[in-house]
C-alpha atoms as a PDB file:
ATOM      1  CA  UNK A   1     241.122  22.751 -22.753  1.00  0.00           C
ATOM      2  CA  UNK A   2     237.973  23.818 -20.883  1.00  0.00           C
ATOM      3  CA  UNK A   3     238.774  27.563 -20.914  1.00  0.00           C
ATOM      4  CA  UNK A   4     237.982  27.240 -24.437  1.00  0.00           C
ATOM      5  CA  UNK A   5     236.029  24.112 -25.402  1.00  0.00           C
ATOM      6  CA  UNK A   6     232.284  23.397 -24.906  1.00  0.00           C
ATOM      7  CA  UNK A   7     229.440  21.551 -25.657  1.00  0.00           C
ATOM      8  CA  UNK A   8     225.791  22.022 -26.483  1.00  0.00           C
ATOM      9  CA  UNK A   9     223.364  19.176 -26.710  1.00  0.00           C
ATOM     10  CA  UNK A  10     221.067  19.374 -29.028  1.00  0.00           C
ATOM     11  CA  UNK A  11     216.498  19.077 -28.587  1.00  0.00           C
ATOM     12  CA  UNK A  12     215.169  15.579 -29.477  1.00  0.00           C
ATOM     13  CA  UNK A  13     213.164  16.499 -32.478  1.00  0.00           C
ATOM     14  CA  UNK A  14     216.650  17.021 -33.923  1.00  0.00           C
ATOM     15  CA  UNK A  15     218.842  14.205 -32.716  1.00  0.00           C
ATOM     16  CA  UNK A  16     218.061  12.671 -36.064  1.00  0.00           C
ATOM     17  CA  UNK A  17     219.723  14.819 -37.920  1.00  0.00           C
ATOM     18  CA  UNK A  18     222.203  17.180 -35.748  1.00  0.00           C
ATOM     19  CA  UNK A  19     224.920  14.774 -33.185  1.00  0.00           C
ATOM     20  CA  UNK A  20     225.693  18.194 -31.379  1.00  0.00           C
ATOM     21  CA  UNK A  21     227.196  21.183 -31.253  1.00  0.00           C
ATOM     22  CA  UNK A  22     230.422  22.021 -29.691  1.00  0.00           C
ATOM     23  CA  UNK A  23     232.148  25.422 -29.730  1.00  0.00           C
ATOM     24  CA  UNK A  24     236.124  26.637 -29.576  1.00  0.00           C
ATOM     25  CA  UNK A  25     235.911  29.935 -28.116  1.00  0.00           C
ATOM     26  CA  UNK A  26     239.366  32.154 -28.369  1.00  0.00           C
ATOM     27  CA  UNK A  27     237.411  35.663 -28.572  1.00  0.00           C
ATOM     28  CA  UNK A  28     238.922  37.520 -25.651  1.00  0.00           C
ATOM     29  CA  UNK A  29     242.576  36.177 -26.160  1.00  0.00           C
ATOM     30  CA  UNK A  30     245.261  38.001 -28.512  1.00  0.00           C
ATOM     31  CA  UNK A  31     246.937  34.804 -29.129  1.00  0.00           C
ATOM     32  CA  UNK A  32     246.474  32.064 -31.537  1.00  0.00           C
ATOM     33  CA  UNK A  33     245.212  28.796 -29.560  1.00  0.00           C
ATOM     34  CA  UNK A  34     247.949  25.845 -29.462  1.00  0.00           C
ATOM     35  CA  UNK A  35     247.167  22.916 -32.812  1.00  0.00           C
ATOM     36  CA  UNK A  36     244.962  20.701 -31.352  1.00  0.00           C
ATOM     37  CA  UNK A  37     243.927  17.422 -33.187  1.00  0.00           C
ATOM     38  CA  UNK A  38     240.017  16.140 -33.962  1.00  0.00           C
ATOM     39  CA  UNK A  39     239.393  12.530 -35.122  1.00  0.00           C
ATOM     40  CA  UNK A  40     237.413  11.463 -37.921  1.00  0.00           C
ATOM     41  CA  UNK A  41     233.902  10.529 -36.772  1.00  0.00           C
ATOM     42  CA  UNK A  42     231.992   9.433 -39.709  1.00  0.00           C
ATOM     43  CA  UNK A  43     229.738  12.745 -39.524  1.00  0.00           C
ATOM     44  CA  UNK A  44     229.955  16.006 -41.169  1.00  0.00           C
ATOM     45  CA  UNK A  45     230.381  19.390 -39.746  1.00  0.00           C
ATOM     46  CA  UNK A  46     228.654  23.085 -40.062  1.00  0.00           C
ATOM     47  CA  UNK A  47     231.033  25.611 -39.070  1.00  0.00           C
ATOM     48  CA  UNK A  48     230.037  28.827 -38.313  1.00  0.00           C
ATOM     49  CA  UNK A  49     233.382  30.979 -37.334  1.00  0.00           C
ATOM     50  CA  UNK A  50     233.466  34.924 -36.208  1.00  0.00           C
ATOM     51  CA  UNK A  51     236.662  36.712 -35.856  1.00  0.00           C
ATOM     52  CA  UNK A  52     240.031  36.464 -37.493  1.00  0.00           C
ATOM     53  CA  UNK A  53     239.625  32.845 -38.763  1.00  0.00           C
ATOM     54  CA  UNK A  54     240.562  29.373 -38.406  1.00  0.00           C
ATOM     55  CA  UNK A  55     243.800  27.449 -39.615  1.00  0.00           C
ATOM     56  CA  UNK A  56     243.041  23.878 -40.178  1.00  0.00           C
ATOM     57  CA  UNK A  57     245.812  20.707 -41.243  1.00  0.00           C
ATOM     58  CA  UNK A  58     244.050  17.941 -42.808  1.00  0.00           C
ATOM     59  CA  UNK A  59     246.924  15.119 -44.135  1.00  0.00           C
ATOM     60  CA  UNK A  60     249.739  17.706 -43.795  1.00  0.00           C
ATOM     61  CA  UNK A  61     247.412  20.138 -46.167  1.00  0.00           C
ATOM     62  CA  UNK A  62     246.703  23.566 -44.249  1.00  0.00           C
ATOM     63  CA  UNK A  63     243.506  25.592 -44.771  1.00  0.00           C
ATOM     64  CA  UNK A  64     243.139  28.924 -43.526  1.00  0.00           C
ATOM     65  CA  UNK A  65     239.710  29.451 -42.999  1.00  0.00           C
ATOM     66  CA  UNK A  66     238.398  33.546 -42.589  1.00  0.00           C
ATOM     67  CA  UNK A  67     235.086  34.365 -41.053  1.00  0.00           C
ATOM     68  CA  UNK A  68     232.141  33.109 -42.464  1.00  0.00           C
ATOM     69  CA  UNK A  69     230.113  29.642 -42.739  1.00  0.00           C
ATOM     70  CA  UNK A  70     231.448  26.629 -43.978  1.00  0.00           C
ATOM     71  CA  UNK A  71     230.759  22.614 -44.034  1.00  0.00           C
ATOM     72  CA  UNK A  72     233.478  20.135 -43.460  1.00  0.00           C
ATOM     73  CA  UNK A  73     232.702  17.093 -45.308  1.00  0.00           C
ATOM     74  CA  UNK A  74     233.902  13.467 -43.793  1.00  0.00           C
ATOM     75  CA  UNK A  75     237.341  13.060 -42.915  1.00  0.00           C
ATOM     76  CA  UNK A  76     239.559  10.248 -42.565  1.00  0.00           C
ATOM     77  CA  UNK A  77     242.159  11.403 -41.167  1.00  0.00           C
ATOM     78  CA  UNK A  78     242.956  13.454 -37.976  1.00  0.00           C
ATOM     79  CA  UNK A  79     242.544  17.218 -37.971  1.00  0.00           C
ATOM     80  CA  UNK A  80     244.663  19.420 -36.331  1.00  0.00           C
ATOM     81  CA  UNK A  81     242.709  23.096 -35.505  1.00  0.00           C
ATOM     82  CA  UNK A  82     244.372  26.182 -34.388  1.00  0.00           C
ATOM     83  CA  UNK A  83     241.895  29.327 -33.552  1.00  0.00           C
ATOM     84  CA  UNK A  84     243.435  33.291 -34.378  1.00  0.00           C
ATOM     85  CA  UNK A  85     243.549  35.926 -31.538  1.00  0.00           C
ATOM     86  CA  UNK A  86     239.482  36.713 -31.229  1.00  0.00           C
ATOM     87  CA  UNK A  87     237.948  34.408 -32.980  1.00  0.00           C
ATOM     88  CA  UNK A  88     235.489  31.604 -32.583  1.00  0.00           C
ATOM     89  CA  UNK A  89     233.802  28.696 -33.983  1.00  0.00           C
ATOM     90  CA  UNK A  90     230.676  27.019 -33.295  1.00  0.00           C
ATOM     91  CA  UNK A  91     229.975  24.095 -34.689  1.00  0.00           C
ATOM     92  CA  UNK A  92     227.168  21.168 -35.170  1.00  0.00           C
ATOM     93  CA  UNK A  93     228.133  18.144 -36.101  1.00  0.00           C
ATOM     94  CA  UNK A  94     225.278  16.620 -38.350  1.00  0.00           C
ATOM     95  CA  UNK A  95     224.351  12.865 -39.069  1.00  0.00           C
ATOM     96  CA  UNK A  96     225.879  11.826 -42.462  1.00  0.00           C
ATOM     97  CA  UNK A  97     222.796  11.896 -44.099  1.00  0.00           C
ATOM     98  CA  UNK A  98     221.746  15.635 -43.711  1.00  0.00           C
ATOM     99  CA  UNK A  99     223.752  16.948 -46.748  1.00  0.00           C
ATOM    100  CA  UNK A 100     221.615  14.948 -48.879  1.00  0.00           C
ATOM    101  CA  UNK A 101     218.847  17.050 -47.923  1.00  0.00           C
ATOM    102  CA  UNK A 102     220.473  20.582 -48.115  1.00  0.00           C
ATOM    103  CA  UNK A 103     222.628  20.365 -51.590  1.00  0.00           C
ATOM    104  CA  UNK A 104     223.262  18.504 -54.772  1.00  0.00           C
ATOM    105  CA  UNK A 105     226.940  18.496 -54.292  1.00  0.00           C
ATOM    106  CA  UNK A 106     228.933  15.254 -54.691  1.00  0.00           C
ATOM    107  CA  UNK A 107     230.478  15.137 -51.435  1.00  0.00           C
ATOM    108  CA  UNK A 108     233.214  12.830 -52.246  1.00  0.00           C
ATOM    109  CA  UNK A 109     234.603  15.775 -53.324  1.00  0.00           C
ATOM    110  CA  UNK A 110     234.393  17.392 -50.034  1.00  0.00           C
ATOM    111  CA  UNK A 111     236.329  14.285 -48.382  1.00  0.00           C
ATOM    112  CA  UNK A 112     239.201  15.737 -46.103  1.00  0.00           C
ATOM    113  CA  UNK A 113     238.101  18.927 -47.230  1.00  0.00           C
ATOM    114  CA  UNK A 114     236.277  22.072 -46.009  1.00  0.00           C
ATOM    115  CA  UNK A 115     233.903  24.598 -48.378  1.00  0.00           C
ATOM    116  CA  UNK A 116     231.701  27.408 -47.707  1.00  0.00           C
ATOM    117  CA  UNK A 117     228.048  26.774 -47.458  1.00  0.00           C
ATOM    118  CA  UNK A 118     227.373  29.278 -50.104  1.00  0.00           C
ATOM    119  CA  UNK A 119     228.613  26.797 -53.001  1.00  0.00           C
ATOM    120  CA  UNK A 120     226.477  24.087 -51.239  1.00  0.00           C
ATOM    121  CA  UNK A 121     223.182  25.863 -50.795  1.00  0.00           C
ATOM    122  CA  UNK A 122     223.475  29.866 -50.989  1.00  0.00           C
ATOM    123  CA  UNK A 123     219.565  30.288 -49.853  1.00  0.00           C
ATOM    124  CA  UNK A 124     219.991  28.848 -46.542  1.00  0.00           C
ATOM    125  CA  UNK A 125     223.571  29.959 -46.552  1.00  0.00           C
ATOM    126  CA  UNK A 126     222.169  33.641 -46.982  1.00  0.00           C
ATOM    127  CA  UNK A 127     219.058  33.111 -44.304  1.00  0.00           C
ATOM    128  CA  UNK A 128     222.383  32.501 -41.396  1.00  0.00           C
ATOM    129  CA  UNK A 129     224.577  35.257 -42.487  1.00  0.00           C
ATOM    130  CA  UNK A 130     223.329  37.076 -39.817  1.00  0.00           C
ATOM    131  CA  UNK A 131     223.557  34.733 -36.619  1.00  0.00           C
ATOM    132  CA  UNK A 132     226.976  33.681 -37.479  1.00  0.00           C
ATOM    133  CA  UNK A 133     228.316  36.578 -34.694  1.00  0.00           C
ATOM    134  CA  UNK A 134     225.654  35.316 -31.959  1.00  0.00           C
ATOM    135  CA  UNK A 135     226.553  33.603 -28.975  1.00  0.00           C
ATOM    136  CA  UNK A 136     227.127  29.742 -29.393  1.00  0.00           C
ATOM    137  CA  UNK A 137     222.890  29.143 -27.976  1.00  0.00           C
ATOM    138  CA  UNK A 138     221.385  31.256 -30.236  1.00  0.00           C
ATOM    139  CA  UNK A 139     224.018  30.212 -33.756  1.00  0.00           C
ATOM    140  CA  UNK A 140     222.727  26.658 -32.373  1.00  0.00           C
ATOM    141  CA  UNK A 141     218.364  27.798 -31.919  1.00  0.00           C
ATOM    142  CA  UNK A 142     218.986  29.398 -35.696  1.00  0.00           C
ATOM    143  CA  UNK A 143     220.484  26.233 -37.399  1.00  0.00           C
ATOM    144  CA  UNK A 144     217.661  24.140 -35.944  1.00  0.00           C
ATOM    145  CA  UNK A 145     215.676  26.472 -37.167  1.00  0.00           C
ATOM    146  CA  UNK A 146     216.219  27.382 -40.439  1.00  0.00           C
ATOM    147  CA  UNK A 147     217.242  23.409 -41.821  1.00  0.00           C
ATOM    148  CA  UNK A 148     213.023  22.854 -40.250  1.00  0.00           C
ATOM    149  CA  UNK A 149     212.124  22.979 -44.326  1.00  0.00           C
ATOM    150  CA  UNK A 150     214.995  20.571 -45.318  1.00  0.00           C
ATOM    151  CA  UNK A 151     214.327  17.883 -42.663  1.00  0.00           C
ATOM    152  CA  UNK A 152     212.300  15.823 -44.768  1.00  0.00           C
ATOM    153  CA  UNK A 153     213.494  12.018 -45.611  1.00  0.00           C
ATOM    154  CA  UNK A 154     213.990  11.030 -49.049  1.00  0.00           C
ATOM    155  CA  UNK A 155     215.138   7.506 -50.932  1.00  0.00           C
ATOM    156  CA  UNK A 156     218.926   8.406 -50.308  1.00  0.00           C
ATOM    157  CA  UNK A 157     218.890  10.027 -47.196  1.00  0.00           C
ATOM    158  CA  UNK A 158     216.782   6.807 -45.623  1.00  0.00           C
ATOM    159  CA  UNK A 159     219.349   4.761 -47.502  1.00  0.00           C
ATOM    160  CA  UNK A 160     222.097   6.137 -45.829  1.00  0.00           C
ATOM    161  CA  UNK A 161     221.000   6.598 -42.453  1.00  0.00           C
ATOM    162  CA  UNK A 162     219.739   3.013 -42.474  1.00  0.00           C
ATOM    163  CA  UNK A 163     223.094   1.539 -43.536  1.00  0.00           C
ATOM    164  CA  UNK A 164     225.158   4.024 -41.269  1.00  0.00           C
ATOM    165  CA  UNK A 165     223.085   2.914 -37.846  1.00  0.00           C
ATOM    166  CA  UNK A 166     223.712  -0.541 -39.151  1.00  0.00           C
ATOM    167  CA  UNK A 167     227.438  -0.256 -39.531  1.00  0.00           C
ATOM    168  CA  UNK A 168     227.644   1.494 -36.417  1.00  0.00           C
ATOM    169  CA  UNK A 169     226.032  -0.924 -34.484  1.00  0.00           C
ATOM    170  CA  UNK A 170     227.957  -3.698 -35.214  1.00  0.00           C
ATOM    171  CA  UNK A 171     231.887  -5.006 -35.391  1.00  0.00           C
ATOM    172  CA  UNK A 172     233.294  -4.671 -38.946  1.00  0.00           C
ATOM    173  CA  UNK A 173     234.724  -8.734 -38.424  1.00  0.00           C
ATOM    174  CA  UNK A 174     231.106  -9.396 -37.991  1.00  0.00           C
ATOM    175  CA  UNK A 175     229.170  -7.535 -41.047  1.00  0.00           C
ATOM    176  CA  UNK A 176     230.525  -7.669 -44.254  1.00  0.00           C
ATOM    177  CA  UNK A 177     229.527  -4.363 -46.681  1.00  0.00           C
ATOM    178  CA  UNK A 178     227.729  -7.499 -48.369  1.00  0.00           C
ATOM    179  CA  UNK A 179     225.328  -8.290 -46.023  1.00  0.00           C
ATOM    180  CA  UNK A 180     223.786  -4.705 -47.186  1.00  0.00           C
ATOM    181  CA  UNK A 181     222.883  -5.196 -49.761  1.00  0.00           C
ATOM    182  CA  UNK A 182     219.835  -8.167 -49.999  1.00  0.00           C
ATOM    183  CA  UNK A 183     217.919  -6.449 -46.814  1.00  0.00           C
ATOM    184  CA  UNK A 184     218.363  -2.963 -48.116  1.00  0.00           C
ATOM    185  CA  UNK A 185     217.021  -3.561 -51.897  1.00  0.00           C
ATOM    186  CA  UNK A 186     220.425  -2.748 -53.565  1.00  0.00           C
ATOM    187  CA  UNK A 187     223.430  -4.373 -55.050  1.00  0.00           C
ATOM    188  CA  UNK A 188     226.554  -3.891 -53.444  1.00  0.00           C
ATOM    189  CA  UNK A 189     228.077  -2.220 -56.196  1.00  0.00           C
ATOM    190  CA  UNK A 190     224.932   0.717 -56.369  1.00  0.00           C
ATOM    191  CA  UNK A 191     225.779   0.372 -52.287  1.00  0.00           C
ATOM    192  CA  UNK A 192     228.619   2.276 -52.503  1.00  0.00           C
ATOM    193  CA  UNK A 193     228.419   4.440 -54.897  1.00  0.00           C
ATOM    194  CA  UNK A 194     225.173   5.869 -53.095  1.00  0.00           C
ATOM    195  CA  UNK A 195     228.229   6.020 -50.642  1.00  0.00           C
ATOM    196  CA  UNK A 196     230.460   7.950 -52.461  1.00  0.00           C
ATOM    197  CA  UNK A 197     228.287  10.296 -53.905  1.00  0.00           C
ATOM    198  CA  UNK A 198     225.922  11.539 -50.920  1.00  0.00           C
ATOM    199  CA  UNK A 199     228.095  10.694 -47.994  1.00  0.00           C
ATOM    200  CA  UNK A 200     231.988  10.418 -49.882  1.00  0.00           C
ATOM    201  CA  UNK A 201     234.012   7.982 -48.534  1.00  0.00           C
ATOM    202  CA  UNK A 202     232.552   4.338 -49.751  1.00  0.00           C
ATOM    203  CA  UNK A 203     230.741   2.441 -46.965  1.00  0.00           C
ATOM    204  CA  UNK A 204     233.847   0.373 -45.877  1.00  0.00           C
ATOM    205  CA  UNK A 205     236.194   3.489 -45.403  1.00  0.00           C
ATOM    206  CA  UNK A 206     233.058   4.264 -43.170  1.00  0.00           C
ATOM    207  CA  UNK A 207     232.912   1.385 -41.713  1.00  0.00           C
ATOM    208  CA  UNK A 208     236.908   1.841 -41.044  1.00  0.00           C
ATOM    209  CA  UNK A 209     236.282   4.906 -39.412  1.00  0.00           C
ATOM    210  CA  UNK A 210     233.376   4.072 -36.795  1.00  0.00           C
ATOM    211  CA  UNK A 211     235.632   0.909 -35.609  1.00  0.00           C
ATOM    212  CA  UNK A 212     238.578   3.069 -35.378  1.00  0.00           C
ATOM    213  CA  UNK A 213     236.480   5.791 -32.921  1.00  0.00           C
ATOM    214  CA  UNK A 214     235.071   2.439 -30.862  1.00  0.00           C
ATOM    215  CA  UNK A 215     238.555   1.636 -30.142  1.00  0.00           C
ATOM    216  CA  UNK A 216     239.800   5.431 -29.169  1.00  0.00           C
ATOM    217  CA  UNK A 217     236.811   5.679 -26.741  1.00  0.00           C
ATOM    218  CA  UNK A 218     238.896   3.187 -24.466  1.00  0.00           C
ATOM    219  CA  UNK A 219     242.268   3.465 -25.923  1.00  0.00           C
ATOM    220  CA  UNK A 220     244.222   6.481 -23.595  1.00  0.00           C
ATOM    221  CA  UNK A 221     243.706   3.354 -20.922  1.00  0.00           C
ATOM    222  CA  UNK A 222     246.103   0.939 -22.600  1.00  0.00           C
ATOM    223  CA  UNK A 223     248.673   0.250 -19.757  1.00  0.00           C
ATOM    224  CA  UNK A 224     251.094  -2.480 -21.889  1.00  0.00           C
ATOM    225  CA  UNK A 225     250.766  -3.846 -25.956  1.00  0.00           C
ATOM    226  CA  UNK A 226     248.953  -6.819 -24.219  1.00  0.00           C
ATOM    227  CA  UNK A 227     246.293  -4.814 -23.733  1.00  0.00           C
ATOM    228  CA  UNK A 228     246.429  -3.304 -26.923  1.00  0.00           C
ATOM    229  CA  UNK A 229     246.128  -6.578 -28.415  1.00  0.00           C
ATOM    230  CA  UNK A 230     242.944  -7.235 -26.567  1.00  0.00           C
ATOM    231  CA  UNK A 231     241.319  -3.650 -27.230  1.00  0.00           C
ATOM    232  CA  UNK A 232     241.847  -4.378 -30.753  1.00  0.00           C
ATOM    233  CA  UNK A 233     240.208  -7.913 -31.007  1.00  0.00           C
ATOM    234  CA  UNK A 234     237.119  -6.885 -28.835  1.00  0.00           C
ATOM    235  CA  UNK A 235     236.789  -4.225 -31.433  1.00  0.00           C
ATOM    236  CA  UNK A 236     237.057  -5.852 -34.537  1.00  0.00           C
ATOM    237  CA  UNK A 237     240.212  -5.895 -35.435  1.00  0.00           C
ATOM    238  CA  UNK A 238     242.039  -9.753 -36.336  1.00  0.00           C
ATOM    239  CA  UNK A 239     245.226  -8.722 -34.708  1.00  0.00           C
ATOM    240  CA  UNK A 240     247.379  -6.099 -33.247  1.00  0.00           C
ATOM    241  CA  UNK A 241     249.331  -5.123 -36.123  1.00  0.00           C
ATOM    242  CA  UNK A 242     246.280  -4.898 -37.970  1.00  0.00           C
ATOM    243  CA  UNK A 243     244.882  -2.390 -35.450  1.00  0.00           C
ATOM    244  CA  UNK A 244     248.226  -0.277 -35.784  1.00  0.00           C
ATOM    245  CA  UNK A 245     248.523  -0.478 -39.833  1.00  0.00           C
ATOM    246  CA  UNK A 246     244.963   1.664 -39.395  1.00  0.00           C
ATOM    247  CA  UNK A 247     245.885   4.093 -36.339  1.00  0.00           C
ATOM    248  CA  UNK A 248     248.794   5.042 -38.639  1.00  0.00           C
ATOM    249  CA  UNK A 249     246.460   5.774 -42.009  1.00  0.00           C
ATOM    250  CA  UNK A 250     244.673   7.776 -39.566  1.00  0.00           C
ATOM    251  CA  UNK A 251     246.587   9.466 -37.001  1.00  0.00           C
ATOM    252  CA  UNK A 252     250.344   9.366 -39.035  1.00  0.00           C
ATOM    253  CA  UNK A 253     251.853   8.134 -36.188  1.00  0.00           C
ATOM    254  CA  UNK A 254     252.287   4.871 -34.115  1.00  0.00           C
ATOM    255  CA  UNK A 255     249.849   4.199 -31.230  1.00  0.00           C
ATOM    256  CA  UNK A 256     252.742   4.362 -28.663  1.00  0.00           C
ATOM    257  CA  UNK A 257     252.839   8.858 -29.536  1.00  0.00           C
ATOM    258  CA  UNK A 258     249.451   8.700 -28.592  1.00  0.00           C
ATOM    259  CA  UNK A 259     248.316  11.943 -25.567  1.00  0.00           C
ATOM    260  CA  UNK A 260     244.915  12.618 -25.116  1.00  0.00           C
ATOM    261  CA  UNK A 261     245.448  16.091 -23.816  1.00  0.00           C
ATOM    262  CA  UNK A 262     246.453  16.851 -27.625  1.00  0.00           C
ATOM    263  CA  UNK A 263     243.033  16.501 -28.529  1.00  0.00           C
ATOM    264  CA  UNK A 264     240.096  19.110 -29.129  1.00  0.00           C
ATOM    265  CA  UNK A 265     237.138  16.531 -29.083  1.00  0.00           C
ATOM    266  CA  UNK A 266     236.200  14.046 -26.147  1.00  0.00           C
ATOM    267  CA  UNK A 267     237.367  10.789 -27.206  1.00  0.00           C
ATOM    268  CA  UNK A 268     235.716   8.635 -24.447  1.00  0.00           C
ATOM    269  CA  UNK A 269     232.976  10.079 -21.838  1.00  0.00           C
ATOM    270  CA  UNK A 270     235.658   9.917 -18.551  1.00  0.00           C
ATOM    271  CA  UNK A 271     237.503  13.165 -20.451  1.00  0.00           C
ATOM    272  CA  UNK A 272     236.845  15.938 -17.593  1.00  0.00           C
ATOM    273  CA  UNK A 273     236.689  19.066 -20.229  1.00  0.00           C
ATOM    274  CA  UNK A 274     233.489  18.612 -21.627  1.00  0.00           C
ATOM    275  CA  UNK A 275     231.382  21.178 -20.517  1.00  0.00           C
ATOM    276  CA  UNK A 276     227.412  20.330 -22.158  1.00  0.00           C
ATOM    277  CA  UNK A 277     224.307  22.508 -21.355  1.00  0.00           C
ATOM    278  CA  UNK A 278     221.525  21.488 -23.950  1.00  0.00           C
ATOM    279  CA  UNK A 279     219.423  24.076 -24.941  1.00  0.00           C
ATOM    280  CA  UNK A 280     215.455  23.366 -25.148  1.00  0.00           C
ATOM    281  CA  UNK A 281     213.634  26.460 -25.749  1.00  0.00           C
ATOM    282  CA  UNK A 282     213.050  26.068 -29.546  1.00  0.00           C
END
């Protein structure tokens, strides 16, 4: 994994808006890299990918991605990525409330689904035509960059990243989509469809999705399914089974297939590939 994975941290002024950026790197190789899987996250990606291309499975569904720049919108299910001989992607994974601020695009039509940045917002698409061959640092310096004029908050975007830091933060068993709504100003019902149409899958699929990850950070530990009951409890879940019914919407297996070393991404901070060198001269 680390001959061809790395990570890039990204300068404070942009932590609000940009998670990181991580990079698969296959340029010198004439071989197409193994499928390795991703996990849904609850953010959305910018891919920027130089070479031969990129041949994604999303729910059994390939997409064969050439050269170019693209955004992946929220998944919710597991991705499996496989890089061509010379090719490479960089990518920044950005909160859930940036596309709000870049396009008008419903993006619950971008759920499990990937589409170049030109249908999204062709002036800033056109303004990074020309980094998309630089090396990962400078693709990275460029983004920041550029988005500057689009980093300003708005109604929805503060919605969103307000009930996202919320749902994050806490166990779904413990905070009900409900409780949203009085604090935040909004019915429940206008609750998700801000949702669905600025961040595409409704706040509880979210919600879903962020307890699933809390679980995975610890769950390549499990020794016995006694332990698997207890992981799933402290995180949220009311019982084993209940834990499993949503590893298998997600992953399309049962937990006990699970190998960490068939995964791109870190899942929990004690993986030894990551390789992270922020950048700070922007």
């Amino acid at each position: 994994m680390s001959t061809y994975y790395s990570e890039l941290s990204v300068p404070h002024r942009y932590n609000g808006y940009i998670q990181k950026f991580w990079t698969l790197d296959n340029l010198a190789h004439a071989f197409y890299t193994p499928v390795k899987y991703a996990l849904p996250n609850g953010y959305c990606t910018l891919v920027f990918i130089d070479g031969k291309g990129v041949c994604l499975k999303i729910d059994d569904k390939p997409i064969e991605l050439p050269a170019g720049i693209y955004i992946a919108g929220q998944m919710t299910k597991r991705i499996g990525i496989s890089l061509s001989p010379h090719t490479r992607a960089v990518m920044a994974q950005v909160k859930p409330w940036l596309p709000a601020l870049i396009t008008n695009f419903p993006m619950k039509d971008l759920v499990n689904n990937v589409i170049s940045l030109a249908y999204l917002n062709t002036k800033l698409y056109r303004k990074l035509l020309n980094v998309n061959q630089a090396e990962q640092k400078i693709v990275a310096a460029e983004l920041c960059q550029k988005l500057e004029s689009y980093l300003q908050q708005n109604a929805d975007s503060s919605l969103i990243q307000w009930a996202f830091n919320r749902l994050e933060n806490s166990q779904a068993q413990q905070h009900r989509i409900a409780d949203l709504a009085l604090p935040s100003g909004y019915t429940q019902r206008r609750i998700e469809q801000k949702f669905k149409a600025l961040v595409g899958p409704t706040a509880k699929e979210i919600q879903r999705i962020l307890q699933f990850r809390k679980v995975m950070e610890e769950f390549d530990q499990f020794q016995s399914r006694g332990y698997l009951s207890v992981l799933a409890h402290r995180h949220g879940y009311y019982d084993q089974s209940h834990f499993i019914r949503s590893y298998q919407r997600i992953m399309g297996e049962t937990p006990s297939l699970f190998d960490h070393n068939g995964y791109i991404l870190p899942i929990s901070g004690h993986f030894d590939f990551i390789q992270s060198s922020p950048f700070t001269d922007l």
